[in-house]
C-alpha atoms as a PDB file:
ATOM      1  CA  UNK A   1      68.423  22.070  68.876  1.00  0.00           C
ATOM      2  CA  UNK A   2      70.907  19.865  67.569  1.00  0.00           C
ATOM      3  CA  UNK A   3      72.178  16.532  67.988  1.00  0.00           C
ATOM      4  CA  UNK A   4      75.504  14.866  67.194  1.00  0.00           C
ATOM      5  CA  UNK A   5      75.022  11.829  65.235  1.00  0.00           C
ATOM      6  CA  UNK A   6      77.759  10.162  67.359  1.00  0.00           C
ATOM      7  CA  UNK A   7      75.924  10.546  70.761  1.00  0.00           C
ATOM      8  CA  UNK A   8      72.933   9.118  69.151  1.00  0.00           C
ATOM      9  CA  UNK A   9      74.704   5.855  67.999  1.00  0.00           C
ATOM     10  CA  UNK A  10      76.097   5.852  71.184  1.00  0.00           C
ATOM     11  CA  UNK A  11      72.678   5.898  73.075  1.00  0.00           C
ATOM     12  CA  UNK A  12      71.473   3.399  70.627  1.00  0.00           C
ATOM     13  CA  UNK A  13      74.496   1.110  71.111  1.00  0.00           C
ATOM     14  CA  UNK A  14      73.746   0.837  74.934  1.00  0.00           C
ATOM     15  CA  UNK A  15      69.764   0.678  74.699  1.00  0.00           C
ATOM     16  CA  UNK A  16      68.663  -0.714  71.693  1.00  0.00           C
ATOM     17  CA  UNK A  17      68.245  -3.999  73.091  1.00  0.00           C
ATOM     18  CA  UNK A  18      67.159  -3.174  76.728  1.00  0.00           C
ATOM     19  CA  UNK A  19      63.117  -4.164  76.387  1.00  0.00           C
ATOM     20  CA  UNK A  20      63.742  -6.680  73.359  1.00  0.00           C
ATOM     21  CA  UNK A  21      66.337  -8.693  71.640  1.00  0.00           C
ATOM     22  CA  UNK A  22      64.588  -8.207  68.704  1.00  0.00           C
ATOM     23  CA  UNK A  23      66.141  -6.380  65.680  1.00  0.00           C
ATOM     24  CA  UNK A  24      66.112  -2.981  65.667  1.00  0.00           C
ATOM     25  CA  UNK A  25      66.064  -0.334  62.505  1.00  0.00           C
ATOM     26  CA  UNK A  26      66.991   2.299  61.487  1.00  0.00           C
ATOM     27  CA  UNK A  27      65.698   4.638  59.105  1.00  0.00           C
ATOM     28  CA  UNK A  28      68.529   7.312  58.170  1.00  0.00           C
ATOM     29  CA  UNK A  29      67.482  10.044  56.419  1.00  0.00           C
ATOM     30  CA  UNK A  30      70.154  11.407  55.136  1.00  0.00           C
ATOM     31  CA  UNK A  31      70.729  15.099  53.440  1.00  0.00           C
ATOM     32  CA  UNK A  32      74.613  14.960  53.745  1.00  0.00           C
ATOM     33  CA  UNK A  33      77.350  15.394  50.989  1.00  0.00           C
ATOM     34  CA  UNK A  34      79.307  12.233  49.943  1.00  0.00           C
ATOM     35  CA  UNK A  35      81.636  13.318  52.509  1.00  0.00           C
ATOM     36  CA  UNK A  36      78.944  13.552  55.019  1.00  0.00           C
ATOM     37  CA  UNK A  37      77.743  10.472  54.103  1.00  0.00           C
ATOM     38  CA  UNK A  38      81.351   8.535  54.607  1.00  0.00           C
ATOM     39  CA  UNK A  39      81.647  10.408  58.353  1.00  0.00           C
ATOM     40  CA  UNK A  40      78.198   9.134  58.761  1.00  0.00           C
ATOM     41  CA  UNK A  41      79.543   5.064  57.707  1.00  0.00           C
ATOM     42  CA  UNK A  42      82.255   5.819  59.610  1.00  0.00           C
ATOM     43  CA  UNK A  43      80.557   6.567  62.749  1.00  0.00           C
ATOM     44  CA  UNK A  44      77.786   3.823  62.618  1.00  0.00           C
ATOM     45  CA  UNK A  45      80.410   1.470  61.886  1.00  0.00           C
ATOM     46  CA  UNK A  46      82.759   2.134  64.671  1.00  0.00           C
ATOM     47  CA  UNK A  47      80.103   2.630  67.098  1.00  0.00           C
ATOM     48  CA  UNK A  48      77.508  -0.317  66.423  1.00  0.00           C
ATOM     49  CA  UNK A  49      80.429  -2.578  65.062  1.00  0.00           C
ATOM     50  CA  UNK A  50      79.162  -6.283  65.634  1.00  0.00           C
ATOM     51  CA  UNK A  51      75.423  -5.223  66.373  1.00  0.00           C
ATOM     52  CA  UNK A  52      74.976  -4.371  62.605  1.00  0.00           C
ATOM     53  CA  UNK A  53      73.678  -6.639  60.603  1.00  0.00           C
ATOM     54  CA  UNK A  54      75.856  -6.771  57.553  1.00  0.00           C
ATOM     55  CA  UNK A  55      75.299 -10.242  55.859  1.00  0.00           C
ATOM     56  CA  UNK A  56      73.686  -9.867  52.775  1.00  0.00           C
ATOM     57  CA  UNK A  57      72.996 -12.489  50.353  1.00  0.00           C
ATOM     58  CA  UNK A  58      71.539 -10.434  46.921  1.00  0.00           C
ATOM     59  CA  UNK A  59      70.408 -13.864  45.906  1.00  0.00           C
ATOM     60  CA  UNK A  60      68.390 -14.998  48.849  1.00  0.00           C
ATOM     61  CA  UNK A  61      64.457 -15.120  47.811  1.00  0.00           C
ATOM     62  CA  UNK A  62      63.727 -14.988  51.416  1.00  0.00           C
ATOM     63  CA  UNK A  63      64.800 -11.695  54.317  1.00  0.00           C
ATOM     64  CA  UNK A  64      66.090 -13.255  57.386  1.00  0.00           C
ATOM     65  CA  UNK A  65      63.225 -14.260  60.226  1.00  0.00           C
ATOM     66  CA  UNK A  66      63.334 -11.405  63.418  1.00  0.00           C
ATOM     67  CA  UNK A  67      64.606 -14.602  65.328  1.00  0.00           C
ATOM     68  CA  UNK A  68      67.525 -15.139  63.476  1.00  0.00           C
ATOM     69  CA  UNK A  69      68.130 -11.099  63.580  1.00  0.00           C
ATOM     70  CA  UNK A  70      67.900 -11.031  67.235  1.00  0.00           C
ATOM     71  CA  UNK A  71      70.246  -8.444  68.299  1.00  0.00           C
ATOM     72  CA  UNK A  72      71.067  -7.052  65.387  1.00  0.00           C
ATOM     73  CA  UNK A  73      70.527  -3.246  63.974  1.00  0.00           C
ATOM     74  CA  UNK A  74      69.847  -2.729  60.539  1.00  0.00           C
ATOM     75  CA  UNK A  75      70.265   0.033  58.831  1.00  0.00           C
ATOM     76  CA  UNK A  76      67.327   1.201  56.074  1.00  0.00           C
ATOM     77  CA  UNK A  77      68.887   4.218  53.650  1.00  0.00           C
ATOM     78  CA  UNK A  78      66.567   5.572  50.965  1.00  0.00           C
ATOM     79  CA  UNK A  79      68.846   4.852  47.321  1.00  0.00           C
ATOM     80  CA  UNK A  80      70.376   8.576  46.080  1.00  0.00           C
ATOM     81  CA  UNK A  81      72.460   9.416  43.024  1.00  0.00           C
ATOM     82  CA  UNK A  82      76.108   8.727  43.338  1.00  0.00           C
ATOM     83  CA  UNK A  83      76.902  11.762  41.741  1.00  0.00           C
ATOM     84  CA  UNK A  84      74.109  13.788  44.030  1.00  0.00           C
ATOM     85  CA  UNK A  85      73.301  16.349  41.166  1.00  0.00           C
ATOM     86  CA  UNK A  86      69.641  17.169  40.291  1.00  0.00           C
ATOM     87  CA  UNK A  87      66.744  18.084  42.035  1.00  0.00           C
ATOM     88  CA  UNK A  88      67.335  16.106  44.894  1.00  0.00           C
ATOM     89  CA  UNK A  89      70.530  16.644  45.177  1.00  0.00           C
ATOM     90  CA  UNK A  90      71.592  16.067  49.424  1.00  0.00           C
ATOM     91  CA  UNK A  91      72.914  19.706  50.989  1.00  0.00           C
ATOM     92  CA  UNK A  92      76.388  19.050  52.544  1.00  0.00           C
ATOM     93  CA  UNK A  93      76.246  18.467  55.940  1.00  0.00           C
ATOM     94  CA  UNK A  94      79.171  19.405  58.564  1.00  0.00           C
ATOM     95  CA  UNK A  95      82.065  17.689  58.102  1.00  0.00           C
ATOM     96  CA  UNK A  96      84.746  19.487  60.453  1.00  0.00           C
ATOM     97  CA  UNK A  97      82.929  18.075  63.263  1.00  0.00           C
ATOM     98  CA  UNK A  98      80.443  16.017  63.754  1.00  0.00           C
ATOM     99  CA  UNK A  99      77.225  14.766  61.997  1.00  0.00           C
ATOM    100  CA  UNK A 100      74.258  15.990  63.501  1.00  0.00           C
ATOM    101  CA  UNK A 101      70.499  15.500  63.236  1.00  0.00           C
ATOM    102  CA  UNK A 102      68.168  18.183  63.646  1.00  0.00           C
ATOM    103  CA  UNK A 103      65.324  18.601  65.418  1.00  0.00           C
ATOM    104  CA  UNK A 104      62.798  21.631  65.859  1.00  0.00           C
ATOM    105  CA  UNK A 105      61.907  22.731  69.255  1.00  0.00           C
ATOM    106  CA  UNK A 106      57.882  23.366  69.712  1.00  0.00           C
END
């Protein structure tokens, strides 16, 4: 079974804040080609727009208290190789569509 990436953001945008404003994140993990990826940026950031949190001060000694995220998504990306070569180099995902995630049936 598949699902499209951009129904999932979609459920997320509605929901993620239904039970709690507390922040919410999300772990991508992510097996798609550079163009994959940028569909992928594309999509989270037109769908979840002001609910990301996108403020990001490399200097701070401190990460941001879940009160002052309130509302907010964050998004948590294991780092890759810009070049993706090597052995764990990402397989390219679909492009002329839509993302998707996977998921086995059982």
């Amino acid at each position: 079974m598949q699902i499209k990436l951009k129904d999932t953001l979609e459920v997320i945008a509605k929901y993620a804040f239904y039970a709690s404003d507390y922040p919410v994140i999300l772990s991508i993990e992510n097996h798609c080609s550079l163009e994959g990826q940028r569909k992928m940026a594309q999509y989270i950031r037109s769908i979840l727009g002001d609910l990301l949190h996108t403020e990001f001060d490399p200097l701070q000694q401190e990460l941001p208290s879940p009160a002052k995220l309130k509302k907010k998504i964050l998004i948590k990306v294991p780092f890759c190789s810009p070049n993706n070569t090597g052995p764990r180099a990402r397989a390219p995902c679909r492009t002329s569509g839509e993302a998707v995630c996977s998921t086995r049936s059982k």
